[in-house]
Protein backbone atom coordinates (compact mmCIF):
# COMPACT_ATOMS: atom_id res chain seq x y z
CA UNK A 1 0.00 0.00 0.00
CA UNK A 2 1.08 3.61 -0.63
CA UNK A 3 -0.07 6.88 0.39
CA UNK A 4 -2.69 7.70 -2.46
CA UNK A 5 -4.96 4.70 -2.23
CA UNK A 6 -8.40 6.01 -4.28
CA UNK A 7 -11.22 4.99 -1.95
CA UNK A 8 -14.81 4.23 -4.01
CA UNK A 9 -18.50 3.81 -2.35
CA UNK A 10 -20.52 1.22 -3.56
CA UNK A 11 -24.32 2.71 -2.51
CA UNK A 12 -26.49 4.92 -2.42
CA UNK A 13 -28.09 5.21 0.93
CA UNK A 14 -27.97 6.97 4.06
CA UNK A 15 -24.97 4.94 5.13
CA UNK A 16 -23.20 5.00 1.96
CA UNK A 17 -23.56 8.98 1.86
CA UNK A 18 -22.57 9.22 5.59
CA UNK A 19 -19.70 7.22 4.16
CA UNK A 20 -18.86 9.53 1.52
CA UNK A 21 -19.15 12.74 4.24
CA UNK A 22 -16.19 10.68 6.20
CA UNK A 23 -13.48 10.05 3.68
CA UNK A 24 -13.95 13.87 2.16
CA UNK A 25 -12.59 14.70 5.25
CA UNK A 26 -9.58 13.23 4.46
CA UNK A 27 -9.87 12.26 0.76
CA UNK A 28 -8.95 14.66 -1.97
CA UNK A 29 -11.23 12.82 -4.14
CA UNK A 30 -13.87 10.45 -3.12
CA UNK A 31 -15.55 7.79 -5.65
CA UNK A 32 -19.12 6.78 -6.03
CA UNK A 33 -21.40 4.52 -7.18
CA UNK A 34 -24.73 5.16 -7.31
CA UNK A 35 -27.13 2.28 -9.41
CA UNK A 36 -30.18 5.10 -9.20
CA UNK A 37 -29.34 7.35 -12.78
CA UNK A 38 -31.85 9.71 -11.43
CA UNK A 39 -30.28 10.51 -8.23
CA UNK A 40 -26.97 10.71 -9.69
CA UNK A 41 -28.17 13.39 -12.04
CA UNK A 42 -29.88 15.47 -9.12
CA UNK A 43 -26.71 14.81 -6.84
CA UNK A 44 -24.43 17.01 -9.80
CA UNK A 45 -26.96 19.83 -9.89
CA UNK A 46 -28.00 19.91 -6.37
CA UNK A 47 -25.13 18.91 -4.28
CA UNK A 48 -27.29 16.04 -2.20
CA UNK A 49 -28.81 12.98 -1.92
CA UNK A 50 -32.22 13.45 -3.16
CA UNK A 51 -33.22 10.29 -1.17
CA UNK A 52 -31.40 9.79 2.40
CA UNK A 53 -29.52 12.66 4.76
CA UNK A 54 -30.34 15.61 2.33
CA UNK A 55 -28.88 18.21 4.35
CA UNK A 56 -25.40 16.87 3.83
CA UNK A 57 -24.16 19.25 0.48
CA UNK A 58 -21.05 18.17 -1.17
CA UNK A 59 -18.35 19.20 -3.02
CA UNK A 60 -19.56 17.35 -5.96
CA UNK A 61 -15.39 18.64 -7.60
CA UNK A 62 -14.45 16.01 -5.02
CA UNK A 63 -16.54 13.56 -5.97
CA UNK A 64 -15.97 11.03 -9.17
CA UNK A 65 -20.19 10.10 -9.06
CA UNK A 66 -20.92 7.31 -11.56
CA UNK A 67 -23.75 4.97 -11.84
CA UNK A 68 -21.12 2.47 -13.51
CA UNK A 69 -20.07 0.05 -10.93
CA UNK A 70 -17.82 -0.94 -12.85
CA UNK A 71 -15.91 2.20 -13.39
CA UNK A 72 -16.59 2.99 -10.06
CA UNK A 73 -14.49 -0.46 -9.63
CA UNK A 74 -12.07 0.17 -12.09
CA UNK A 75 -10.86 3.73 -11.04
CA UNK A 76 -10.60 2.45 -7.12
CA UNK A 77 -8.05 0.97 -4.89
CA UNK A 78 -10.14 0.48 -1.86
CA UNK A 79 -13.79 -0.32 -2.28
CA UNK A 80 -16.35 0.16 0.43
CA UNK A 81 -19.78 -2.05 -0.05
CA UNK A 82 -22.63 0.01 1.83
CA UNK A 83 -25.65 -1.59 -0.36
CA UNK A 84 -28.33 -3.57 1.35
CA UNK A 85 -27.35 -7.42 1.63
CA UNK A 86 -30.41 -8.25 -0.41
CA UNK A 87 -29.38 -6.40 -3.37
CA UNK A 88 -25.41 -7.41 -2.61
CA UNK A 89 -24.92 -10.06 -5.42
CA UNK A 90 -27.47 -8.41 -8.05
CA UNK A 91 -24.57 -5.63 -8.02
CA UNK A 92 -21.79 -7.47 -7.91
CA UNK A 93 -23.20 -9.71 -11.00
CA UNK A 94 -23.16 -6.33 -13.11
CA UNK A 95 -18.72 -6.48 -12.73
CA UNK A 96 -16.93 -7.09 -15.94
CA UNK A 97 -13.80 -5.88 -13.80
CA UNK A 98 -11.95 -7.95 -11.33
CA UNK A 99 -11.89 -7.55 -7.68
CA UNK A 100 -8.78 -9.44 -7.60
CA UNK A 101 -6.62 -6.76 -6.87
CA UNK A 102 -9.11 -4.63 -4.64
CA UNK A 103 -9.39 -4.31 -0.69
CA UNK A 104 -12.76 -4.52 -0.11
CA UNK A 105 -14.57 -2.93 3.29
CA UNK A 106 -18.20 -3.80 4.08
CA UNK A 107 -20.35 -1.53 5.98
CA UNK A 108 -22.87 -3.98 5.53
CA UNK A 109 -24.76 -5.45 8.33
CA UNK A 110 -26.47 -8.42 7.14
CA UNK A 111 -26.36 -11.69 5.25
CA UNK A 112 -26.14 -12.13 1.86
CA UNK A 113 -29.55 -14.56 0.89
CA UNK A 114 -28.23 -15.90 -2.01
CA UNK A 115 -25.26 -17.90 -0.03
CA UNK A 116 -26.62 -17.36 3.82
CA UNK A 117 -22.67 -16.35 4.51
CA UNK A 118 -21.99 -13.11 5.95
CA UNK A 119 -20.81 -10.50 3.52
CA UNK A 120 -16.79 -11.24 4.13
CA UNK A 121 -17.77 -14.55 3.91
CA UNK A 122 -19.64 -14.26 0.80
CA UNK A 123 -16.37 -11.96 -0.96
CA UNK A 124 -13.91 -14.78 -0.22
CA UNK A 125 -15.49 -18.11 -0.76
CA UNK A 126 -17.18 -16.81 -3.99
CA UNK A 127 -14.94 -14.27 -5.43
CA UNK A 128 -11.65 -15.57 -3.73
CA UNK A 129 -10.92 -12.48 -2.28
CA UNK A 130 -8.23 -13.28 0.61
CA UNK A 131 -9.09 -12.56 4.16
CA UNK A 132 -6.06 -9.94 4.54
CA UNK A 133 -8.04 -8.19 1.78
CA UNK A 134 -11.38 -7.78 3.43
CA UNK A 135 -12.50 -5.58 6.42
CA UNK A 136 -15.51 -4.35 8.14
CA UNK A 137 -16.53 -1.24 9.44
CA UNK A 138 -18.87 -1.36 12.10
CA UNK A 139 -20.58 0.97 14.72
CA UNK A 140 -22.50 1.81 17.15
CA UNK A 141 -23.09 5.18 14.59
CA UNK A 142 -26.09 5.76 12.63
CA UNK A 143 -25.56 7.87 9.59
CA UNK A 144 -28.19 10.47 10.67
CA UNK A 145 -25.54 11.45 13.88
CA UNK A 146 -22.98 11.25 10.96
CA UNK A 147 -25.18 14.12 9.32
CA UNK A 148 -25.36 16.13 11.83
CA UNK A 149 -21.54 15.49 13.23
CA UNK A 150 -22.79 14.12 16.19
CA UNK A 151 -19.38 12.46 17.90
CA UNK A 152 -19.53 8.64 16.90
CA UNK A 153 -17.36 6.27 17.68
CA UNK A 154 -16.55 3.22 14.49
CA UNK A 155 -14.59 -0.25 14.69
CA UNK A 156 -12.65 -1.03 11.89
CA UNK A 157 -12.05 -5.19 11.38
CA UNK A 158 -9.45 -6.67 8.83
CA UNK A 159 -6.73 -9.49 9.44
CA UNK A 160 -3.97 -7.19 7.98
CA UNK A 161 -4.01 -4.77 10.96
CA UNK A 162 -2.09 -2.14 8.37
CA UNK A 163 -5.03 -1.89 5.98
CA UNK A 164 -7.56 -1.73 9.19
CA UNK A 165 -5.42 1.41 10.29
CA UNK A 166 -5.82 3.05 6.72
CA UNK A 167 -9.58 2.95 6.62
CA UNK A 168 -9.51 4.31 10.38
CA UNK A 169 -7.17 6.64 9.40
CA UNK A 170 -9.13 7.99 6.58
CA UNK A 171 -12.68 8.01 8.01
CA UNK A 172 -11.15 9.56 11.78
CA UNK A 173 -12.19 13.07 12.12
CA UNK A 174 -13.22 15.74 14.98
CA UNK A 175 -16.62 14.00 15.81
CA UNK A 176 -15.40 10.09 14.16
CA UNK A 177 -13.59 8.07 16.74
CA UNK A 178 -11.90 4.87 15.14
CA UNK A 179 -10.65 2.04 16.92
CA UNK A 180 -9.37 -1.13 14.87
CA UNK A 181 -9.67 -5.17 15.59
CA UNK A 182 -8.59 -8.21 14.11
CA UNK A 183 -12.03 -9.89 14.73
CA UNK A 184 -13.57 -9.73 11.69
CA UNK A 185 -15.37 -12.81 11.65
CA UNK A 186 -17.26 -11.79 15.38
CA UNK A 187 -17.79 -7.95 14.49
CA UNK A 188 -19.50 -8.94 11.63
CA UNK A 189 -21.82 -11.08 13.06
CA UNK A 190 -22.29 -9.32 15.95
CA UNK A 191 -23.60 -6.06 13.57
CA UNK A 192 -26.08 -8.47 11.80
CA UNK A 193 -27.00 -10.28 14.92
CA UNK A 194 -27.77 -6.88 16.53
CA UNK A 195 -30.38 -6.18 13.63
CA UNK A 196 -32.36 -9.10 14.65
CA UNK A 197 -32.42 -7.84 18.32
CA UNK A 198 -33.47 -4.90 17.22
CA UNK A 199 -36.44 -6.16 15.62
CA UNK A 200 -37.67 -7.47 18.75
CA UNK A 201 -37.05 -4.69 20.77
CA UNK A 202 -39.34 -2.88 18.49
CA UNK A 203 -41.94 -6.04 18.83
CA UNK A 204 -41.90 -5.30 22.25
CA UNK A 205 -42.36 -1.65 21.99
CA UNK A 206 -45.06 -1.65 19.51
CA UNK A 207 -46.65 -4.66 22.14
CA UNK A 208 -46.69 -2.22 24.81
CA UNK A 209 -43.83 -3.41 26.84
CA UNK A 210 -41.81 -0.75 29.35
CA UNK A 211 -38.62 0.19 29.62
CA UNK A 212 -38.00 -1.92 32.01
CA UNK A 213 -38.69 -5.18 30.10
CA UNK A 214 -36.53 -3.62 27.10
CA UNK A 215 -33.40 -3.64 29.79
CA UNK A 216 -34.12 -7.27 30.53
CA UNK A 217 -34.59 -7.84 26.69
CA UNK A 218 -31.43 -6.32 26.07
CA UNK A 219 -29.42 -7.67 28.41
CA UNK A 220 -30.41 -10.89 27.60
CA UNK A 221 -29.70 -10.61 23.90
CA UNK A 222 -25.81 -9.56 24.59
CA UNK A 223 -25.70 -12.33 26.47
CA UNK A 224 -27.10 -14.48 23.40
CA UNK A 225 -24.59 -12.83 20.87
CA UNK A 226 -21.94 -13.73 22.92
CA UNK A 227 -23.26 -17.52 22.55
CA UNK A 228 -24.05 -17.66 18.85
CA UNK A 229 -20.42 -15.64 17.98
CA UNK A 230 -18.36 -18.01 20.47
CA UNK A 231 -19.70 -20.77 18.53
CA UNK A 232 -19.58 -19.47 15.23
CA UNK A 233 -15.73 -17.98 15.57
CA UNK A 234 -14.09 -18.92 19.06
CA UNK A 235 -11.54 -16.57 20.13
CA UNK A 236 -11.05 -14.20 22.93
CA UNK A 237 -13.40 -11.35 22.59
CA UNK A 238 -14.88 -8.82 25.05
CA UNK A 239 -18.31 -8.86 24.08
CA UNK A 240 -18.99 -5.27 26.00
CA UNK A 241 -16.35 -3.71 23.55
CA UNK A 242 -18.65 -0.86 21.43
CA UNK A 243 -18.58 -3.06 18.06
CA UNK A 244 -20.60 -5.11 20.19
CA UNK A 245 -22.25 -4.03 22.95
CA UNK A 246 -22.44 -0.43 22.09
CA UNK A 247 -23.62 -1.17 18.13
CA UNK A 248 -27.09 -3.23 19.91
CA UNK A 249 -27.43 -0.48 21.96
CA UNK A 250 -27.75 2.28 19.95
CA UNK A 251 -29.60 -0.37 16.78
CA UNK A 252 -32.37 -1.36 19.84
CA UNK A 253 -33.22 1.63 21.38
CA UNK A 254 -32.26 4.43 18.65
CA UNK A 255 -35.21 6.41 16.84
CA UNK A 256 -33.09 6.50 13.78
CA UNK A 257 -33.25 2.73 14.04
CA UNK A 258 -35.44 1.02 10.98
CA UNK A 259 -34.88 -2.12 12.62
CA UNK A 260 -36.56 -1.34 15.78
CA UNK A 261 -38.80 0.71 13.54
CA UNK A 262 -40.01 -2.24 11.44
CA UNK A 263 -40.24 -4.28 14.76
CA UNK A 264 -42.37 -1.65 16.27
CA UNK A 265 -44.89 -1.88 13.29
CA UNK A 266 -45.19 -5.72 13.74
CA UNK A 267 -45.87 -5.37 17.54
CA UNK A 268 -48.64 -2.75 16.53
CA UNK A 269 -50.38 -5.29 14.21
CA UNK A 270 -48.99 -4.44 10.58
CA UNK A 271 -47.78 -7.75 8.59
CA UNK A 272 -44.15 -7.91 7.22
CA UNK A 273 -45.28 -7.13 3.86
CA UNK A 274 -47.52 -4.02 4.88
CA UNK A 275 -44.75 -3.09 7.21
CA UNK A 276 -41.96 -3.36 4.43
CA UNK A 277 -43.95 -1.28 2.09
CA UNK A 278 -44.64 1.59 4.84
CA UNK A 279 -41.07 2.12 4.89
CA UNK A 280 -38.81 3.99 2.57
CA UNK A 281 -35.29 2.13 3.67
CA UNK A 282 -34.48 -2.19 3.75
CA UNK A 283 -34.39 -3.51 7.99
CA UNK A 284 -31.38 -6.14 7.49
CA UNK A 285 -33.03 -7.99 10.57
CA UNK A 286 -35.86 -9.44 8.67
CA UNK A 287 -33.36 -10.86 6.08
CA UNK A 288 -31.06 -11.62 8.84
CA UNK A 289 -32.94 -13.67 11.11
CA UNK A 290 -33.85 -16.50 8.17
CA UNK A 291 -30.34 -17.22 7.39
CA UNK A 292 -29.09 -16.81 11.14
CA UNK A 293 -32.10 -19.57 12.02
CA UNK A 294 -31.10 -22.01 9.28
CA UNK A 295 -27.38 -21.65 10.06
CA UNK A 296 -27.74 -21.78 13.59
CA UNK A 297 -29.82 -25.43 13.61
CA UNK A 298 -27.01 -26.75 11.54
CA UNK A 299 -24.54 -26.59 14.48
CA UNK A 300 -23.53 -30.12 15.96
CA UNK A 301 -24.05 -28.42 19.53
CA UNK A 302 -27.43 -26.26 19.99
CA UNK A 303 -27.00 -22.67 21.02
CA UNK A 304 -30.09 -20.70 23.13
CA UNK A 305 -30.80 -18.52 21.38
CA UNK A 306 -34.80 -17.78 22.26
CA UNK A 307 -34.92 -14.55 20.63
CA UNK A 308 -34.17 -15.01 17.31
CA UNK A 309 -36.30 -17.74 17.62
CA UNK A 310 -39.02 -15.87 18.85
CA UNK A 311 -38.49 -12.90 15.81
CA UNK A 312 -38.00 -15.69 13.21
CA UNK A 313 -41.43 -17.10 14.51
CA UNK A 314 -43.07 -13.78 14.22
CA UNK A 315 -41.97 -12.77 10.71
CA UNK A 316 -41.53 -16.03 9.12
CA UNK A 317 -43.86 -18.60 10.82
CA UNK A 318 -46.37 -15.52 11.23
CA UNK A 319 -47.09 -16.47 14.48
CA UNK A 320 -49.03 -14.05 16.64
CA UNK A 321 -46.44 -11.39 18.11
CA UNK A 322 -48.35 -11.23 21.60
CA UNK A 323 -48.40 -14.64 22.21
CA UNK A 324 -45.03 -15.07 21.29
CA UNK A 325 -43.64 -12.28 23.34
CA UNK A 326 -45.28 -13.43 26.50
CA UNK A 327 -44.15 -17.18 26.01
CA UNK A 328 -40.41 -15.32 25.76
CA UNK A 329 -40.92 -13.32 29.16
CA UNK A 330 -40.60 -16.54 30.97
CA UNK A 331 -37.26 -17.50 28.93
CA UNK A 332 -35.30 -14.68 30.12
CA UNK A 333 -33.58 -13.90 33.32
């Protein structure tokens, strides 16, 4: 690695624009990729997302905006995937260019349906991308703080702790705290895992539940993350570290939150599909929970894990969210 690595943005989100606030900090030039035509074209007139944190204007002379991934692709050194896992591979099946000789960061928190592996996972086993070449950037920080530079704090995962320090390096800033960890594998988890939580702290909102079950709920689901990513990847991991602990936190009880927003809707009666279609942006959890259910009931040794159980029965089995929740009271402690 040298000094002038280009950094690209796959998305066009809220997350991928927070993104793109970051790096300018830092970045002469920033690019991104953009699949919407539309909002690329209002983005070089306007200065802003038309769709997600419009008060952020940019510099759009430091911007190389494209709604060609694969010049996007071409032109970068570092590559930064901050799409919704859902629509992951229907991107990445639009390359003509190789990521052979990319790093890749994902800002993605979620599995990738089309494989059930998280997205790291899904880079290397299908597009034999090494592991030193992959990172992840994870919170607690949702991109509205980002917006309004609210101080956030992010973890930056990758084996090769030199490219880990780059990305930190180049998304740090006055109110961006970085910290950087080898665990990949667990951070990455733990920021899809913390999705599905989510979810059901919204269930329980929307149910009518207090505050005071939401501490018990919450408390009980670190405890259950710490479970599922011991068995998934056993190393030694502090599992009240802010990539963890600190990311449900903020995902469970945030109002910026769509998780816990699409939760909330189920608890108040509205199916999954009428709930999907009310909002504007994609909750991971819902996606999350399916492959974290089926992956999870593969394992030689059974984890507990009565919450995602509970959500997974909710929004897959459509079982009745009341009934449900009150069968869960009396699995927690």
């Amino acid at each position: 690695m040298g000094k002038n690595e280009k950094f690209a943005v796959i998305g066009g989100g809220s997350w991928a624009t927070a993104i793109v606030k970051m790096l300018l900090i830092n970045q002469e030039c920033v690019g991104w990729y953009m699949r919407n035509s539309e909002a690329v074209e209002f983005l070089k007139i306007h200065k802003h997302n038309p769709n997600y944190l419009t008060s952020v204007t940019f510099d759009m002379a430091k911007i190389d905006l494209t709604d060609d991934i694969n010049l996007a692709v071409k032109k970068a050194d570092i590559l930064i995937f901050a799409v919704p896992s859902a629509f992951l591979e229907s991107e990445l099946q639009k390359l003509t260019v190789s990521l052979g000789q990319k790093i890749i960061f994902s800002a993605i928190k979620g599995i990738v349906p089309e494989t059930g592996l998280i997205v790291g996972e899904h880079f290397h086993k299908k597009y034999a991308i090494p592991f030193e070449n992959i990172g992840v950037i994870t919170g607690p920080c949702h991109a509205e703080e980002v917006a309004l530079e609210r101080l956030s704090y992010l973890t930056i995962a990758c084996a090769d702790k030199a490219k880990a320090q780059l990305v930190a390096k180049n998304l740090d800033s006055d109110y961006i705290k970085t910290k950087i960890t080898k665990d990949i594998i667990g951070t990455e988890y733990a920021a899809m895992l913390k999705n599905i939580y989510a979810i059901a702290a919204g269930i329980a909102h929307g149910l009518g539940y207090g505050d005071n079950f939401q501490s018990v709920l919450m408390s009980n689901a670190i405890r259950e993350m710490k479970r599922f990513t011991k068995r998934i990847h056993k190393i030694d991991r502090n599992i009240n570290d802010s990539a963890y602990l600190g990311d449900l936190l903020v995902t469970g009880y945030s109002t910026f939150s769509r998780n816990r927003m699409f939760g909330n809707m189920i608890g108040k009666g509205y199916t999954v599909k009428s709930a999907q279609m009310e909002m504007s942006m994609v909750a991971e959890g819902y996606y999350a929970v399916k492959s974290t259910y089926e992956l999870k009931s593969k394992f030689k040794k059974k984890v507990k894990t009565p919450i995602i159980d509970a959500v997974y029965e909710i929004v897959y089995d459509g079982k009745n969210a009341k009934k449900v929740f009150k069968d869960l009271t009396e699995k927690l402690d």
